[in-house]
C-alpha atoms as a PDB file:
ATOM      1  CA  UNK A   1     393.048 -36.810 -58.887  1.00  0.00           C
ATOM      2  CA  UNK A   2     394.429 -38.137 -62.488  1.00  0.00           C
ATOM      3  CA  UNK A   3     391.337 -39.261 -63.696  1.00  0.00           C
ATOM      4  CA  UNK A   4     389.120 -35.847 -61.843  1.00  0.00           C
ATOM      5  CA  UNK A   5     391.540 -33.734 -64.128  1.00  0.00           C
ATOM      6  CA  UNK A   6     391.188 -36.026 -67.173  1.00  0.00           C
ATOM      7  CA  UNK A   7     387.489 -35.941 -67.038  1.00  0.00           C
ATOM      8  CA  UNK A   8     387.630 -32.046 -66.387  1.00  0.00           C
ATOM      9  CA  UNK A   9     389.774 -31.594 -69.407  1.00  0.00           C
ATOM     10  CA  UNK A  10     387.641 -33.940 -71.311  1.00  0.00           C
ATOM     11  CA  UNK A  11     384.803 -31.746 -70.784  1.00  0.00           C
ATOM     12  CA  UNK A  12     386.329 -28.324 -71.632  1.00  0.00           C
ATOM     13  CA  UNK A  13     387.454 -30.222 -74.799  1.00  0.00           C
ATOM     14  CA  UNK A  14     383.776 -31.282 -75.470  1.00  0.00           C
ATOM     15  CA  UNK A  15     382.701 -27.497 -74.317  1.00  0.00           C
ATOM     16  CA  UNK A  16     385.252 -25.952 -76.920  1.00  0.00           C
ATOM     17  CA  UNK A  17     384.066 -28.181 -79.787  1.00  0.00           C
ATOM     18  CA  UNK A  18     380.583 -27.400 -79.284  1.00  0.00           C
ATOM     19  CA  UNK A  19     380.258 -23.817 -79.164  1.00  0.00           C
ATOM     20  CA  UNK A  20     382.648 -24.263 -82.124  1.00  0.00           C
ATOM     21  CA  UNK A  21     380.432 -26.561 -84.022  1.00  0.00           C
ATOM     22  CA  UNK A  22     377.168 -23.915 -82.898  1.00  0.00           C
ATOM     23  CA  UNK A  23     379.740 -20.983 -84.491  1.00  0.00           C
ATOM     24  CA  UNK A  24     380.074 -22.964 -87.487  1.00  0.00           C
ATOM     25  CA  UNK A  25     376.390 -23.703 -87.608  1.00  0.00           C
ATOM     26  CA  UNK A  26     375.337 -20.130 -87.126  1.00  0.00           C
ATOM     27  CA  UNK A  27     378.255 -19.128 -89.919  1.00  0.00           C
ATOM     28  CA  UNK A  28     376.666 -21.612 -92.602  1.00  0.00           C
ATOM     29  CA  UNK A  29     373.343 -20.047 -91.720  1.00  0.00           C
ATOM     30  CA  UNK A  30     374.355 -16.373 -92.241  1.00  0.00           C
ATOM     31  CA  UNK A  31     376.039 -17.260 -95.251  1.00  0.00           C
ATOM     32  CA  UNK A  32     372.976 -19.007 -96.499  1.00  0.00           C
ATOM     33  CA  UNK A  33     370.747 -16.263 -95.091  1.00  0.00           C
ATOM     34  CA  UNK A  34     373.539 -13.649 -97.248  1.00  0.00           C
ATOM     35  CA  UNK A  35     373.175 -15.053-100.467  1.00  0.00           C
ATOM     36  CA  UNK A  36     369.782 -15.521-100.158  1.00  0.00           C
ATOM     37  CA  UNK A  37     369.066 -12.251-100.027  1.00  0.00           C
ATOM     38  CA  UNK A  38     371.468 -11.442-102.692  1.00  0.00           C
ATOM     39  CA  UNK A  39     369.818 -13.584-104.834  1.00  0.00           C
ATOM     40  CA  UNK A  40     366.253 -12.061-103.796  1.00  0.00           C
ATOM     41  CA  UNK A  41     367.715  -8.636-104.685  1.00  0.00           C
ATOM     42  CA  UNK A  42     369.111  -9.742-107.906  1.00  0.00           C
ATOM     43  CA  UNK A  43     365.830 -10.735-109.115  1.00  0.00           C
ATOM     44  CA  UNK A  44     364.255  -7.445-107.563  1.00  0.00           C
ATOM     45  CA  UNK A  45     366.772  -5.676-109.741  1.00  0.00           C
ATOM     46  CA  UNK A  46     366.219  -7.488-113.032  1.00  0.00           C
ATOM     47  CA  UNK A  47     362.279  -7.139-112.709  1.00  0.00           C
ATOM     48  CA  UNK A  48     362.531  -3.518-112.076  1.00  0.00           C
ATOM     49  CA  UNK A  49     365.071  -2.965-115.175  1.00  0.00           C
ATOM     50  CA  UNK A  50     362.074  -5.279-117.284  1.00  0.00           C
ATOM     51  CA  UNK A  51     359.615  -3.214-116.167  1.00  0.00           C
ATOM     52  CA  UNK A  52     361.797  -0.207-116.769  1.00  0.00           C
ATOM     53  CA  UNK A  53     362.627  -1.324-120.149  1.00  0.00           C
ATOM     54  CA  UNK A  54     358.831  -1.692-120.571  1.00  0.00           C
ATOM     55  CA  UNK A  55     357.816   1.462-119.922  1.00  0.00           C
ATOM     56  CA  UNK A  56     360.269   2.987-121.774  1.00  0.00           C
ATOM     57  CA  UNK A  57     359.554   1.100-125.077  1.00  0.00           C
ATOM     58  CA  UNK A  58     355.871   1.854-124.308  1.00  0.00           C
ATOM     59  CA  UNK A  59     356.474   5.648-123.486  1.00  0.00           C
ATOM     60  CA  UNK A  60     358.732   5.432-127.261  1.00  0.00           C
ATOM     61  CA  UNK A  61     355.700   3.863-129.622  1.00  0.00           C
ATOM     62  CA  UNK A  62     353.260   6.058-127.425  1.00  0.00           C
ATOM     63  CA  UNK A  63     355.396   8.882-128.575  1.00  0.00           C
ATOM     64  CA  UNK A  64     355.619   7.940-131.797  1.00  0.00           C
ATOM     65  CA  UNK A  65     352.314   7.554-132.320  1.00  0.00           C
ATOM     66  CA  UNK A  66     351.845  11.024-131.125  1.00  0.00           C
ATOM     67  CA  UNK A  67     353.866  12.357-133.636  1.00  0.00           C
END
């Protein structure tokens, strides 16, 4: 009966630690999956203030050479 309880607590210990190594897994990936996307939208961001910044010095000299 000792060892049936051992061996039943031994696997509820294994159990616990693996869904908590899968949480810790899936928490990595999110995190990964966050900043990646921050990073994606930083560089979305920065193009569309170049291209802003573009077009508004190109809109200026156009101007410019209008009047």
């Amino acid at each position: 009966i000792a060892l049936a309880t051992n061996a039943a607590y031994a696997l509820a210990a294994l159990a616990a630690l693996s869904v908590l190594a899968i949480l810790a897994i899936l928490a990595v990936v999110a995190t990964l999956a966050i900043a990646t996307i921050a990073t994606i939208a930083a560089i979305a961001l920065a193009t569309n203030a170049t291209y802003a910044l573009t077009t508004l010095a190109a809109l200026i000299t156009f101007s410019a050479f209008i009047f």
